[in-house]
C-alpha atoms as a PDB file:
ATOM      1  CA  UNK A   1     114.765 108.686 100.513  1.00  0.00           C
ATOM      2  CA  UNK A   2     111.191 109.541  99.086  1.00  0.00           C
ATOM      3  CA  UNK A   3     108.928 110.893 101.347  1.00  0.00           C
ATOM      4  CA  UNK A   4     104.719 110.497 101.210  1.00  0.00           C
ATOM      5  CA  UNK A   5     102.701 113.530 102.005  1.00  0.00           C
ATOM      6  CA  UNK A   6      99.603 111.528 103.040  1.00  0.00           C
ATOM      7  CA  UNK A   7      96.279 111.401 105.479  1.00  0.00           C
ATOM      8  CA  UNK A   8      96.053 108.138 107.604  1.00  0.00           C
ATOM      9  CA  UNK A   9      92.372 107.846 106.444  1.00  0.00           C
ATOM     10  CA  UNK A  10      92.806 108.802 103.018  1.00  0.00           C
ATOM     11  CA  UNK A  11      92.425 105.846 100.621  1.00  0.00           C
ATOM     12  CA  UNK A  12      94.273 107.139  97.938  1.00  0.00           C
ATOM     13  CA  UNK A  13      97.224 108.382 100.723  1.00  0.00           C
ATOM     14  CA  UNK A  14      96.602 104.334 101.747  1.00  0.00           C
ATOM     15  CA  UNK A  15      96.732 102.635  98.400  1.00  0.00           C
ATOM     16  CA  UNK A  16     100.698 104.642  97.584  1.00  0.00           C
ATOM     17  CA  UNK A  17     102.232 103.415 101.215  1.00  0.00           C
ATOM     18  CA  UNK A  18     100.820  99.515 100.449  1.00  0.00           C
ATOM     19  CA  UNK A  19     102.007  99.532  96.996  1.00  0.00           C
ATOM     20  CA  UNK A  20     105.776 100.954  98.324  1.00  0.00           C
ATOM     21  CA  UNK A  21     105.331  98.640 101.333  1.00  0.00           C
ATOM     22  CA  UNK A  22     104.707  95.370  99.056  1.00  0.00           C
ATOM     23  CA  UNK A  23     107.797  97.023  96.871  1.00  0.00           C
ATOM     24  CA  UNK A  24     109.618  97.041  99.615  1.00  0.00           C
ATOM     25  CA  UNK A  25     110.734 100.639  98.869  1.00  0.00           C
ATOM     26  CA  UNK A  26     112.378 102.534 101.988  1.00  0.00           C
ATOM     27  CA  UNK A  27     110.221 106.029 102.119  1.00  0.00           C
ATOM     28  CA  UNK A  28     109.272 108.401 105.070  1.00  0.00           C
ATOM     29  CA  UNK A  29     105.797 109.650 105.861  1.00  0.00           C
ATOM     30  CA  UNK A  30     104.872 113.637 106.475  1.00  0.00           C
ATOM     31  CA  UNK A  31     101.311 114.227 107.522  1.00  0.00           C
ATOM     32  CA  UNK A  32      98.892 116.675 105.981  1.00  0.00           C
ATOM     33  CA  UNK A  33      94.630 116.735 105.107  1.00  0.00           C
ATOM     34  CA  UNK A  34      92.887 117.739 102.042  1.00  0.00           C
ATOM     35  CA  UNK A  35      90.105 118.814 103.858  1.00  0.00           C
ATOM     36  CA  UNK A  36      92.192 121.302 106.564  1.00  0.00           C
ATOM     37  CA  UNK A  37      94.973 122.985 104.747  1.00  0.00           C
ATOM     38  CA  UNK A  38      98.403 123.067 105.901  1.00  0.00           C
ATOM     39  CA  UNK A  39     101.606 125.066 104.941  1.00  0.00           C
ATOM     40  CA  UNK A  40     103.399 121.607 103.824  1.00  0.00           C
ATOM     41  CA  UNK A  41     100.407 121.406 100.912  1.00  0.00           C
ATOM     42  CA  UNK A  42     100.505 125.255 100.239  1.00  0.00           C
ATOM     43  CA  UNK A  43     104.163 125.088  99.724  1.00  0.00           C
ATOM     44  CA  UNK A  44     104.112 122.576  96.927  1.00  0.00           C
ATOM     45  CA  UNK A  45     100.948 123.757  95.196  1.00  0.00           C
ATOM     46  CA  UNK A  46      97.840 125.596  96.022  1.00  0.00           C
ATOM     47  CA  UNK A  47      95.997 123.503  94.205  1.00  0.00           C
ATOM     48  CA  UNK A  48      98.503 120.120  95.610  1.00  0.00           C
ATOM     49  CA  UNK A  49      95.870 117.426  96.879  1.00  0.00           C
ATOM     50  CA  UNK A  50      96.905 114.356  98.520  1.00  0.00           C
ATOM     51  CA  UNK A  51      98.647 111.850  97.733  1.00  0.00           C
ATOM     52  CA  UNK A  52     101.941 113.333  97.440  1.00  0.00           C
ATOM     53  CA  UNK A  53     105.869 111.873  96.237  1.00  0.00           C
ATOM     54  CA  UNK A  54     108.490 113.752  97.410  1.00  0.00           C
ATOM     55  CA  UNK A  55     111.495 113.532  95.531  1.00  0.00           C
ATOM     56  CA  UNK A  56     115.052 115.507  95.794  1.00  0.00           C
ATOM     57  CA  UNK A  57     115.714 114.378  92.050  1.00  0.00           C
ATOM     58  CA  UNK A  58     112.244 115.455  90.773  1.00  0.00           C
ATOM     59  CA  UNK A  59     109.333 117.676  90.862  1.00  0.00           C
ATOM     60  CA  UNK A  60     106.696 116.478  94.026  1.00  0.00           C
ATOM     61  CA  UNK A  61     104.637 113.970  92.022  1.00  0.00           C
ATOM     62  CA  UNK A  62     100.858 114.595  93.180  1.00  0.00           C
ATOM     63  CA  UNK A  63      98.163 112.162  92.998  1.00  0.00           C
ATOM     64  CA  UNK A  64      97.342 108.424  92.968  1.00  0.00           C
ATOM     65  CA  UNK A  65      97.748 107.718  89.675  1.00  0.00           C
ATOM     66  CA  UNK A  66     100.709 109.752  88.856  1.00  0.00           C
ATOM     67  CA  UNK A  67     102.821 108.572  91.934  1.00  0.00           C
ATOM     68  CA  UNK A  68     101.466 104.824  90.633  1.00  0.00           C
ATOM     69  CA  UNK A  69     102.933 105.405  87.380  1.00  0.00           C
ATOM     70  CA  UNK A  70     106.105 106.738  88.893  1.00  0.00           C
ATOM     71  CA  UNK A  71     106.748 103.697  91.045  1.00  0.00           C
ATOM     72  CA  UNK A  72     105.845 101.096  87.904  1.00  0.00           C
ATOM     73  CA  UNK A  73     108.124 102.568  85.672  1.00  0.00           C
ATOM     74  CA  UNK A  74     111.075 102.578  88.138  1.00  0.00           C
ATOM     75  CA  UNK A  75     110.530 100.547  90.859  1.00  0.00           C
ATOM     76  CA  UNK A  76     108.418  97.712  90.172  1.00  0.00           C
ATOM     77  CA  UNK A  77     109.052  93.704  91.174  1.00  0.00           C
ATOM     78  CA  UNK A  78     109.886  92.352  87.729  1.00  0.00           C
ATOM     79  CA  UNK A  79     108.400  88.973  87.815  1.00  0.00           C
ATOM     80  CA  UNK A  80     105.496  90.240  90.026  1.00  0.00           C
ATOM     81  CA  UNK A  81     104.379  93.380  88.888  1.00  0.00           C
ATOM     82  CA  UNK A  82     101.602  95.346  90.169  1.00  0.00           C
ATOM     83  CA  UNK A  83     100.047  96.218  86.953  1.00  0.00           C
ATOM     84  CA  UNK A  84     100.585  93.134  84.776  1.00  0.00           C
ATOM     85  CA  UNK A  85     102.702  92.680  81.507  1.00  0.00           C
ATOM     86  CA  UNK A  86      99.677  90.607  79.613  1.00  0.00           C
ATOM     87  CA  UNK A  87      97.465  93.306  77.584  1.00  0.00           C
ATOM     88  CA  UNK A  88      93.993  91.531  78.712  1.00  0.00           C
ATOM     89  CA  UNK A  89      94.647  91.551  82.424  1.00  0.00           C
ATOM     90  CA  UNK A  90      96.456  95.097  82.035  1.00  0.00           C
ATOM     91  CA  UNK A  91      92.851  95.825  80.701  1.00  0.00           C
ATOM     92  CA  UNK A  92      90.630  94.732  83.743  1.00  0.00           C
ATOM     93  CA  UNK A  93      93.541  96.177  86.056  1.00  0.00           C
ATOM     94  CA  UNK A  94      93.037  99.954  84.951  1.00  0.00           C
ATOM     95  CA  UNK A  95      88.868  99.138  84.699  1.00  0.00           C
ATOM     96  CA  UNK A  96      88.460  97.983  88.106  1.00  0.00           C
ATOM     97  CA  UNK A  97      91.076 100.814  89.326  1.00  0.00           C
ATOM     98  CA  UNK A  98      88.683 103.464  87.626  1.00  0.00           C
ATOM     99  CA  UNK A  99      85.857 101.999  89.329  1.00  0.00           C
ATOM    100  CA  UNK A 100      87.683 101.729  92.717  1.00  0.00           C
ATOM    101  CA  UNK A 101      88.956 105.410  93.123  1.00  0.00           C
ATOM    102  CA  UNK A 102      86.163 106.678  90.595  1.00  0.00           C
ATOM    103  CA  UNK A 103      82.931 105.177  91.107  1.00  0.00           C
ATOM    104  CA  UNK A 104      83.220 103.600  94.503  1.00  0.00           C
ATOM    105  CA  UNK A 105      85.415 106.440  96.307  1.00  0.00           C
ATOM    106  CA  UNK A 106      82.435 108.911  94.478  1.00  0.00           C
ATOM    107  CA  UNK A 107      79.448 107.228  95.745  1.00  0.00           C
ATOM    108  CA  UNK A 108      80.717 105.671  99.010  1.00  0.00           C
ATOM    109  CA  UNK A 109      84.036 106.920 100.318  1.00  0.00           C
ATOM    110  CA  UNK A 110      84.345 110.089  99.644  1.00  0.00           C
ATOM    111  CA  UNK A 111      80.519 110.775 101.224  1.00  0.00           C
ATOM    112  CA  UNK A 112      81.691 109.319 104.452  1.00  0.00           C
ATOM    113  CA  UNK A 113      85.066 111.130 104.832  1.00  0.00           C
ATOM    114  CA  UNK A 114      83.285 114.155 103.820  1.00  0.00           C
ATOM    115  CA  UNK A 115      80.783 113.579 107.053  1.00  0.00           C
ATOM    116  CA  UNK A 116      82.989 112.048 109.193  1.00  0.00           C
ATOM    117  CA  UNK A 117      86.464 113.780 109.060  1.00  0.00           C
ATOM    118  CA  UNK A 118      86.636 116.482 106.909  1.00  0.00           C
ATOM    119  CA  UNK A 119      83.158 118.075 109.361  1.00  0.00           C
ATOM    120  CA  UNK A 120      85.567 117.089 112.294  1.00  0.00           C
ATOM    121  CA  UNK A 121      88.634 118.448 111.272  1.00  0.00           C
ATOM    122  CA  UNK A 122      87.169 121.609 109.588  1.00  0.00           C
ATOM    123  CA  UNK A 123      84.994 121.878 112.847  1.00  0.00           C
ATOM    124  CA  UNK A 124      81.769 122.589 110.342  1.00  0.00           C
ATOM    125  CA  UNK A 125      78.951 120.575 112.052  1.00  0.00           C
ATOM    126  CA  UNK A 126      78.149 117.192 113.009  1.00  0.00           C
ATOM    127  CA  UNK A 127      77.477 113.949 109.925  1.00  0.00           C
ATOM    128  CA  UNK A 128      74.388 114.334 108.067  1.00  0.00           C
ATOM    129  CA  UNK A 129      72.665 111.409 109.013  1.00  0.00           C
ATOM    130  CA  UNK A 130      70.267 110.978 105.328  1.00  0.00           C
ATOM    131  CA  UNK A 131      74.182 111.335 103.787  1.00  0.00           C
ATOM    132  CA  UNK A 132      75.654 108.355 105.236  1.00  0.00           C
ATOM    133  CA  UNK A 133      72.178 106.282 104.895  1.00  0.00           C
ATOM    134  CA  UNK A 134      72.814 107.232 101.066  1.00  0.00           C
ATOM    135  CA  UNK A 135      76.312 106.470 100.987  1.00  0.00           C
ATOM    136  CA  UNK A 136      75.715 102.693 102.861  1.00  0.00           C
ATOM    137  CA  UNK A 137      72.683 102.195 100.161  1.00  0.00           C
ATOM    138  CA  UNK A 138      75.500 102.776  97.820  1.00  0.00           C
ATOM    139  CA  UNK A 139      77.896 100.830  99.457  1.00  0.00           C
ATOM    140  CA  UNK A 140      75.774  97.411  99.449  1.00  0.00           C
ATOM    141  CA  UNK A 141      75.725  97.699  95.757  1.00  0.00           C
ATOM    142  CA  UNK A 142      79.194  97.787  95.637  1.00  0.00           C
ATOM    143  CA  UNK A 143      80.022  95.171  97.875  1.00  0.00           C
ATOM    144  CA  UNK A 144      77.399  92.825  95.823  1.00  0.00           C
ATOM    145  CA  UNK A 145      79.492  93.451  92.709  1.00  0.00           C
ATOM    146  CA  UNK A 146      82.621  92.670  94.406  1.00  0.00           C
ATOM    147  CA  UNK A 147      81.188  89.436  96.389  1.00  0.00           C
ATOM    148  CA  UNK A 148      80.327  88.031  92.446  1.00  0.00           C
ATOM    149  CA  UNK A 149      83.826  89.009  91.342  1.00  0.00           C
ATOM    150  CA  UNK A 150      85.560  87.454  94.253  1.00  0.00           C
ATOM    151  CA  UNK A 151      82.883  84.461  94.150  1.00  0.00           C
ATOM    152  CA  UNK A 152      84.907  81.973  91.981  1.00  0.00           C
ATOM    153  CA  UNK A 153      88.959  83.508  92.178  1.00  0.00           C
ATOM    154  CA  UNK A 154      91.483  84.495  94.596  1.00  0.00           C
ATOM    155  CA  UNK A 155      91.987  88.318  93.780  1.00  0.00           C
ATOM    156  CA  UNK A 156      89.592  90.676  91.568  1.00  0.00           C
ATOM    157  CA  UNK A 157      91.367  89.766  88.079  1.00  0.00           C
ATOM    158  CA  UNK A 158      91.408  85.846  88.852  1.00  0.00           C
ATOM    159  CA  UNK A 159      94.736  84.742  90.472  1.00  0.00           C
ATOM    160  CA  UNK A 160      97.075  87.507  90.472  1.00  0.00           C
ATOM    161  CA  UNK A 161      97.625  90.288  92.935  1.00  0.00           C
ATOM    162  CA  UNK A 162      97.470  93.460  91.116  1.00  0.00           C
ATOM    163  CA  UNK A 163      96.913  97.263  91.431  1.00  0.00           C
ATOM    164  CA  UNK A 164      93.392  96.753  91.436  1.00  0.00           C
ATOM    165  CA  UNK A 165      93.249  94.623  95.053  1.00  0.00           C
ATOM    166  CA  UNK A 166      95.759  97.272  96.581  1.00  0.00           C
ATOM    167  CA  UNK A 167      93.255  99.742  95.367  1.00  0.00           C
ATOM    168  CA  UNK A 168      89.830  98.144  96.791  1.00  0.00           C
ATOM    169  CA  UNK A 169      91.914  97.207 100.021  1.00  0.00           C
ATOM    170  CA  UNK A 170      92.949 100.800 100.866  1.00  0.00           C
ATOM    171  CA  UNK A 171      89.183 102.133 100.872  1.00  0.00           C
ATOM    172  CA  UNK A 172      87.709  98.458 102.538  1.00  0.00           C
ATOM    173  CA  UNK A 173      90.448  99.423 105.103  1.00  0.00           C
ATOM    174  CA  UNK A 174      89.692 102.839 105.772  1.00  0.00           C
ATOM    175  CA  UNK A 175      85.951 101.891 106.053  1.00  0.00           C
ATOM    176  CA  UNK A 176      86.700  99.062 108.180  1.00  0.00           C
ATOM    177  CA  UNK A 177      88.291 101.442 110.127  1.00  0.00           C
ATOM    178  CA  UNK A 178      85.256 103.327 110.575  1.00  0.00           C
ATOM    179  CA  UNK A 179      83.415 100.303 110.877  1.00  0.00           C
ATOM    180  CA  UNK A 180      81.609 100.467 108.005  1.00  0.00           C
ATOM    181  CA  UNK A 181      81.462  97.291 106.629  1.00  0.00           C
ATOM    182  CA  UNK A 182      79.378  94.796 107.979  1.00  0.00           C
ATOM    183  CA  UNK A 183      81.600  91.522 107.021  1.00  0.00           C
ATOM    184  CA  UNK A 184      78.467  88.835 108.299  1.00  0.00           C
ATOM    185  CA  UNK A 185      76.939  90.096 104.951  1.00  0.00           C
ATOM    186  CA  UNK A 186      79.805  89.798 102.521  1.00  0.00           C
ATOM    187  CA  UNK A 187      81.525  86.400 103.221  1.00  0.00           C
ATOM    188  CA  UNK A 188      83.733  86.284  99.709  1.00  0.00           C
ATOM    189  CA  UNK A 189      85.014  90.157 100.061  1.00  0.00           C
ATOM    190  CA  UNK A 190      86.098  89.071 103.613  1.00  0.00           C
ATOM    191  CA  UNK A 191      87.981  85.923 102.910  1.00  0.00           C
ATOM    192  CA  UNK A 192      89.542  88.575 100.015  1.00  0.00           C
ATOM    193  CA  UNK A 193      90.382  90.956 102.606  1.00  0.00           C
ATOM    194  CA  UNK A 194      91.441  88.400 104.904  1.00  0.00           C
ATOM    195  CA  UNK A 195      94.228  87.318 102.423  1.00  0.00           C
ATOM    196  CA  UNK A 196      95.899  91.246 101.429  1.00  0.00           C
ATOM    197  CA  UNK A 197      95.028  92.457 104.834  1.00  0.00           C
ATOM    198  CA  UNK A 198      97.244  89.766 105.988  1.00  0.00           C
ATOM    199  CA  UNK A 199     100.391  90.618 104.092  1.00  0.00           C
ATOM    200  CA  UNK A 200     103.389  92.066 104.984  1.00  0.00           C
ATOM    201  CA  UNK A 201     102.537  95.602 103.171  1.00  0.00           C
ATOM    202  CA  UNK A 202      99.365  95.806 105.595  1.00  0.00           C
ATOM    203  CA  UNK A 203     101.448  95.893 108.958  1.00  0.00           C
ATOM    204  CA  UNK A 204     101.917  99.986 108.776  1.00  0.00           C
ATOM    205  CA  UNK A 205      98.213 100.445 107.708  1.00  0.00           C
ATOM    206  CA  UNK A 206      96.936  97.993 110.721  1.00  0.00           C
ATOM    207  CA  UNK A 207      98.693 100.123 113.384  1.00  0.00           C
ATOM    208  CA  UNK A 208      97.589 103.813 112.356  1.00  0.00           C
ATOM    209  CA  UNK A 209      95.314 105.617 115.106  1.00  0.00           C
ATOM    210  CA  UNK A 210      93.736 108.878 113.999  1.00  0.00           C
ATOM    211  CA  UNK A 211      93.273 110.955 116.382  1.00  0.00           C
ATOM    212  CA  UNK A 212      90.073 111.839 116.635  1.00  0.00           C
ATOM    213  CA  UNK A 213      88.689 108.441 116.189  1.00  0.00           C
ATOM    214  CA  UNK A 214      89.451 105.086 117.644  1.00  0.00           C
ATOM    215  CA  UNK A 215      89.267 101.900 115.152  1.00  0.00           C
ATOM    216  CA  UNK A 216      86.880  99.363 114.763  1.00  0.00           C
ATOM    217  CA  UNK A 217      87.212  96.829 117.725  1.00  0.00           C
ATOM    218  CA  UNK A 218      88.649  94.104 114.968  1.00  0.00           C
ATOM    219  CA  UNK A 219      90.337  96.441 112.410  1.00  0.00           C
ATOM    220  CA  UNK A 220      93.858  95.152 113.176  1.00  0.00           C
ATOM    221  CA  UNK A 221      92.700  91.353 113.563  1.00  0.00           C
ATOM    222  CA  UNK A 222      93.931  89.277 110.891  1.00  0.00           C
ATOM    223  CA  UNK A 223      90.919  86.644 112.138  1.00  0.00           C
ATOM    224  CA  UNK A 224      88.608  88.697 112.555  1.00  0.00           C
END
Protein backbone atom coordinates (compact mmCIF):
# COMPACT_ATOMS: atom_id res chain seq x y z
CA UNK A 1 0.00 0.00 0.00
CA UNK A 2 1.50 3.59 -0.64
CA UNK A 3 1.82 5.63 2.14
CA UNK A 4 1.65 9.86 2.17
CA UNK A 5 4.11 11.64 4.34
CA UNK A 6 1.95 14.79 4.65
CA UNK A 7 0.89 17.98 7.05
CA UNK A 8 -2.96 18.29 7.58
CA UNK A 9 -2.60 22.04 6.69
CA UNK A 10 -0.28 21.74 3.98
CA UNK A 11 -1.89 22.43 0.59
CA UNK A 12 0.37 20.66 -1.41
CA UNK A 13 0.20 17.49 1.40
CA UNK A 14 -3.88 18.30 0.63
CA UNK A 15 -3.96 18.46 -3.12
CA UNK A 16 -1.93 14.43 -3.29
CA UNK A 17 -4.65 12.78 -0.67
CA UNK A 18 -7.79 14.47 -2.92
CA UNK A 19 -6.32 13.47 -6.11
CA UNK A 20 -5.74 9.56 -4.60
CA UNK A 21 -9.11 9.98 -2.85
CA UNK A 22 -11.05 10.93 -6.25
CA UNK A 23 -8.72 7.87 -7.75
CA UNK A 24 -9.94 5.90 -5.41
CA UNK A 25 -6.41 4.61 -4.62
CA UNK A 26 -6.11 2.68 -1.13
CA UNK A 27 -2.94 4.60 0.65
CA UNK A 28 -2.05 5.24 4.40
CA UNK A 29 -1.15 8.58 5.91
CA UNK A 30 2.20 9.22 8.25
CA UNK A 31 2.40 12.68 9.71
CA UNK A 32 5.35 15.02 9.56
CA UNK A 33 5.91 19.31 9.13
CA UNK A 34 8.20 21.16 6.93
CA UNK A 35 8.47 23.76 9.24
CA UNK A 36 9.48 21.38 12.58
CA UNK A 37 11.69 18.61 11.46
CA UNK A 38 11.16 15.12 12.27
CA UNK A 39 13.27 11.86 12.01
CA UNK A 40 10.58 10.34 9.39
CA UNK A 41 11.75 13.50 6.91
CA UNK A 42 15.51 13.20 7.95
CA UNK A 43 15.46 9.59 7.13
CA UNK A 44 14.41 9.95 3.54
CA UNK A 45 16.32 13.13 2.73
CA UNK A 46 17.72 16.07 4.50
CA UNK A 47 16.68 18.13 2.11
CA UNK A 48 12.94 15.77 1.73
CA UNK A 49 10.05 18.49 1.92
CA UNK A 50 6.54 17.56 2.00
CA UNK A 51 4.57 16.02 0.09
CA UNK A 52 5.93 12.66 0.21
CA UNK A 53 5.00 8.90 -1.80
CA UNK A 54 6.11 6.11 -0.14
CA UNK A 55 6.62 3.23 -2.16
CA UNK A 56 8.18 -0.45 -1.35
CA UNK A 57 8.75 -0.83 -5.25
CA UNK A 58 10.39 2.63 -5.67
CA UNK A 59 12.44 5.39 -4.42
CA UNK A 60 10.08 7.92 -1.88
CA UNK A 61 8.75 10.23 -4.60
CA UNK A 62 8.94 13.90 -3.00
CA UNK A 63 6.91 16.74 -4.00
CA UNK A 64 3.58 17.80 -5.57
CA UNK A 65 4.35 17.62 -8.87
CA UNK A 66 6.44 14.58 -8.96
CA UNK A 67 3.98 12.38 -6.86
CA UNK A 68 1.21 14.04 -9.53
CA UNK A 69 3.09 12.72 -12.32
CA UNK A 70 3.54 9.39 -10.63
CA UNK A 71 -0.15 8.82 -10.05
CA UNK A 72 -1.11 10.05 -13.92
CA UNK A 73 1.11 7.82 -15.47
CA UNK A 74 -0.04 4.74 -13.48
CA UNK A 75 -3.03 5.26 -11.86
CA UNK A 76 -5.22 7.57 -13.53
CA UNK A 77 -9.29 7.14 -14.39
CA UNK A 78 -9.05 6.58 -18.14
CA UNK A 79 -12.08 8.26 -19.39
CA UNK A 80 -11.80 10.96 -16.64
CA UNK A 81 -8.44 11.94 -16.23
CA UNK A 82 -7.14 14.51 -14.02
CA UNK A 83 -4.91 16.19 -16.43
CA UNK A 84 -6.77 15.96 -19.75
CA UNK A 85 -5.83 14.06 -23.05
CA UNK A 86 -6.79 17.31 -25.41
CA UNK A 87 -3.41 19.46 -25.91
CA UNK A 88 -5.38 22.97 -25.39
CA UNK A 89 -6.99 22.11 -22.09
CA UNK A 90 -3.68 20.11 -21.06
CA UNK A 91 -2.33 23.73 -21.67
CA UNK A 92 -4.56 25.84 -19.23
CA UNK A 93 -4.35 22.72 -16.75
CA UNK A 94 -0.45 23.05 -16.09
CA UNK A 95 -0.95 27.27 -16.35
CA UNK A 96 -3.45 27.56 -13.74
CA UNK A 97 -1.51 24.71 -11.63
CA UNK A 98 1.69 27.03 -11.84
CA UNK A 99 -0.27 29.84 -10.72
CA UNK A 100 -2.04 27.85 -7.93
CA UNK A 101 1.06 26.33 -6.08
CA UNK A 102 3.39 29.17 -7.60
CA UNK A 103 1.92 32.46 -7.54
CA UNK A 104 -0.98 32.08 -5.18
CA UNK A 105 0.73 29.62 -2.50
CA UNK A 106 3.84 32.54 -2.86
CA UNK A 107 1.87 35.55 -2.22
CA UNK A 108 -0.98 34.20 -0.04
CA UNK A 109 -0.53 30.74 1.42
CA UNK A 110 2.61 30.28 2.15
CA UNK A 111 2.67 33.96 4.16
CA UNK A 112 -0.07 32.70 6.35
CA UNK A 113 1.29 29.21 7.21
CA UNK A 114 4.51 30.85 7.73
CA UNK A 115 2.67 33.20 10.58
CA UNK A 116 0.30 30.98 11.69
CA UNK A 117 1.81 27.42 12.04
CA UNK A 118 5.16 27.20 11.25
CA UNK A 119 5.65 30.43 14.41
CA UNK A 120 3.42 27.93 16.44
CA UNK A 121 4.99 24.84 15.87
CA UNK A 122 8.61 26.20 15.82
CA UNK A 123 7.51 28.17 19.04
CA UNK A 124 9.34 31.48 17.33
CA UNK A 125 6.88 34.32 18.22
CA UNK A 126 3.44 35.27 17.70
CA UNK A 127 1.87 36.31 13.58
CA UNK A 128 3.12 39.47 12.31
CA UNK A 129 0.13 41.32 12.04
CA UNK A 130 1.41 43.94 8.72
CA UNK A 131 2.27 40.10 7.19
CA UNK A 132 -1.09 38.74 7.10
CA UNK A 133 -2.70 42.35 6.17
CA UNK A 134 -0.21 41.87 3.08
CA UNK A 135 -0.97 38.43 2.42
CA UNK A 136 -5.17 39.16 2.53
CA UNK A 137 -4.35 42.36 0.12
CA UNK A 138 -2.91 39.64 -1.95
CA UNK A 139 -5.45 37.29 -1.50
CA UNK A 140 -8.46 39.61 -2.81
CA UNK A 141 -6.60 39.85 -6.00
CA UNK A 142 -6.58 36.39 -6.34
CA UNK A 143 -9.93 35.60 -5.51
CA UNK A 144 -11.08 38.48 -8.16
CA UNK A 145 -9.23 36.52 -10.86
CA UNK A 146 -10.77 33.36 -9.90
CA UNK A 147 -14.50 34.88 -9.40
CA UNK A 148 -14.03 36.04 -13.48
CA UNK A 149 -12.79 32.56 -14.32
CA UNK A 150 -15.50 30.76 -12.50
CA UNK A 151 -18.07 33.62 -13.67
CA UNK A 152 -19.44 31.88 -16.85
CA UNK A 153 -18.27 27.73 -16.32
CA UNK A 154 -18.50 25.02 -13.92
CA UNK A 155 -14.72 24.33 -13.05
CA UNK A 156 -11.56 26.69 -13.85
CA UNK A 157 -10.94 25.17 -17.51
CA UNK A 158 -14.80 25.33 -18.50
CA UNK A 159 -16.60 21.99 -17.77
CA UNK A 160 -14.19 19.49 -16.76
CA UNK A 161 -12.76 18.64 -13.40
CA UNK A 162 -9.11 18.70 -13.66
CA UNK A 163 -5.80 19.00 -11.71
CA UNK A 164 -6.15 22.54 -11.65
CA UNK A 165 -9.63 22.61 -9.30
CA UNK A 166 -7.98 19.86 -6.98
CA UNK A 167 -5.15 22.27 -6.82
CA UNK A 168 -7.10 25.71 -5.96
CA UNK A 169 -9.40 23.51 -3.62
CA UNK A 170 -6.56 22.21 -1.39
CA UNK A 171 -5.24 25.88 -0.53
CA UNK A 172 -9.23 27.48 -0.49
CA UNK A 173 -9.55 24.55 2.02
CA UNK A 174 -6.74 25.06 4.15
CA UNK A 175 -7.60 28.83 4.28
CA UNK A 176 -11.09 28.14 4.92
CA UNK A 177 -9.84 26.30 7.57
CA UNK A 178 -8.23 29.18 9.02
CA UNK A 179 -11.03 31.19 8.13
CA UNK A 180 -9.58 33.14 5.76
CA UNK A 181 -11.85 33.55 3.17
CA UNK A 182 -14.61 35.71 3.47
CA UNK A 183 -17.22 33.75 1.04
CA UNK A 184 -20.09 36.97 1.28
CA UNK A 185 -17.46 38.60 -1.08
CA UNK A 186 -16.77 35.90 -3.61
CA UNK A 187 -20.19 34.35 -4.57
CA UNK A 188 -18.85 32.35 -7.95
CA UNK A 189 -15.55 30.82 -6.07
CA UNK A 190 -18.10 29.61 -3.42
CA UNK A 191 -20.70 27.97 -5.55
CA UNK A 192 -17.11 26.41 -7.14
CA UNK A 193 -16.11 25.28 -3.85
CA UNK A 194 -19.44 24.26 -2.96
CA UNK A 195 -19.43 21.68 -5.87
CA UNK A 196 -15.51 19.83 -5.21
CA UNK A 197 -15.86 20.43 -1.56
CA UNK A 198 -18.86 18.33 -1.84
CA UNK A 199 -17.37 15.24 -3.42
CA UNK A 200 -16.55 12.12 -2.23
CA UNK A 201 -12.55 12.85 -2.28
CA UNK A 202 -13.31 15.86 0.23
CA UNK A 203 -14.75 13.60 3.14
CA UNK A 204 -11.00 12.89 4.69
CA UNK A 205 -10.01 16.61 4.21
CA UNK A 206 -13.48 17.86 5.97
CA UNK A 207 -12.76 15.83 9.15
CA UNK A 208 -8.96 16.76 9.89
CA UNK A 209 -8.45 18.77 13.31
CA UNK A 210 -4.98 20.20 13.83
CA UNK A 211 -4.12 20.40 16.90
CA UNK A 212 -3.33 23.52 17.75
CA UNK A 213 -6.16 25.13 16.00
CA UNK A 214 -9.84 24.50 15.82
CA UNK A 215 -11.62 25.02 12.22
CA UNK A 216 -13.67 27.58 10.96
CA UNK A 217 -17.24 27.24 12.52
CA UNK A 218 -18.55 26.13 8.76
CA UNK A 219 -15.39 24.44 7.33
CA UNK A 220 -17.00 20.97 7.20
CA UNK A 221 -20.55 22.34 6.01
CA UNK A 222 -21.31 21.39 2.62
CA UNK A 223 -24.13 24.48 2.84
CA UNK A 224 -22.38 26.64 4.27
Amino acid sequence: MLKLLHHKLDPASRLIRLILHEYAIDFSLEEASNWKRTKNLDEIDNAAFLPILLNDRISPIIGPLAIVQHIEENYALENNPLIAKNAKLRADIWRLYDWIMGKFNDEVSNYILEEKIAKSEQKIGSPDPAILRAAKINLKQHEKYFNYLLSDRTWLIGNYLSLADFALSAHISVLDYLGEIVWVENSELKNWYSAIKSRPAFRAILKDKYARLKPSSHYADLDF
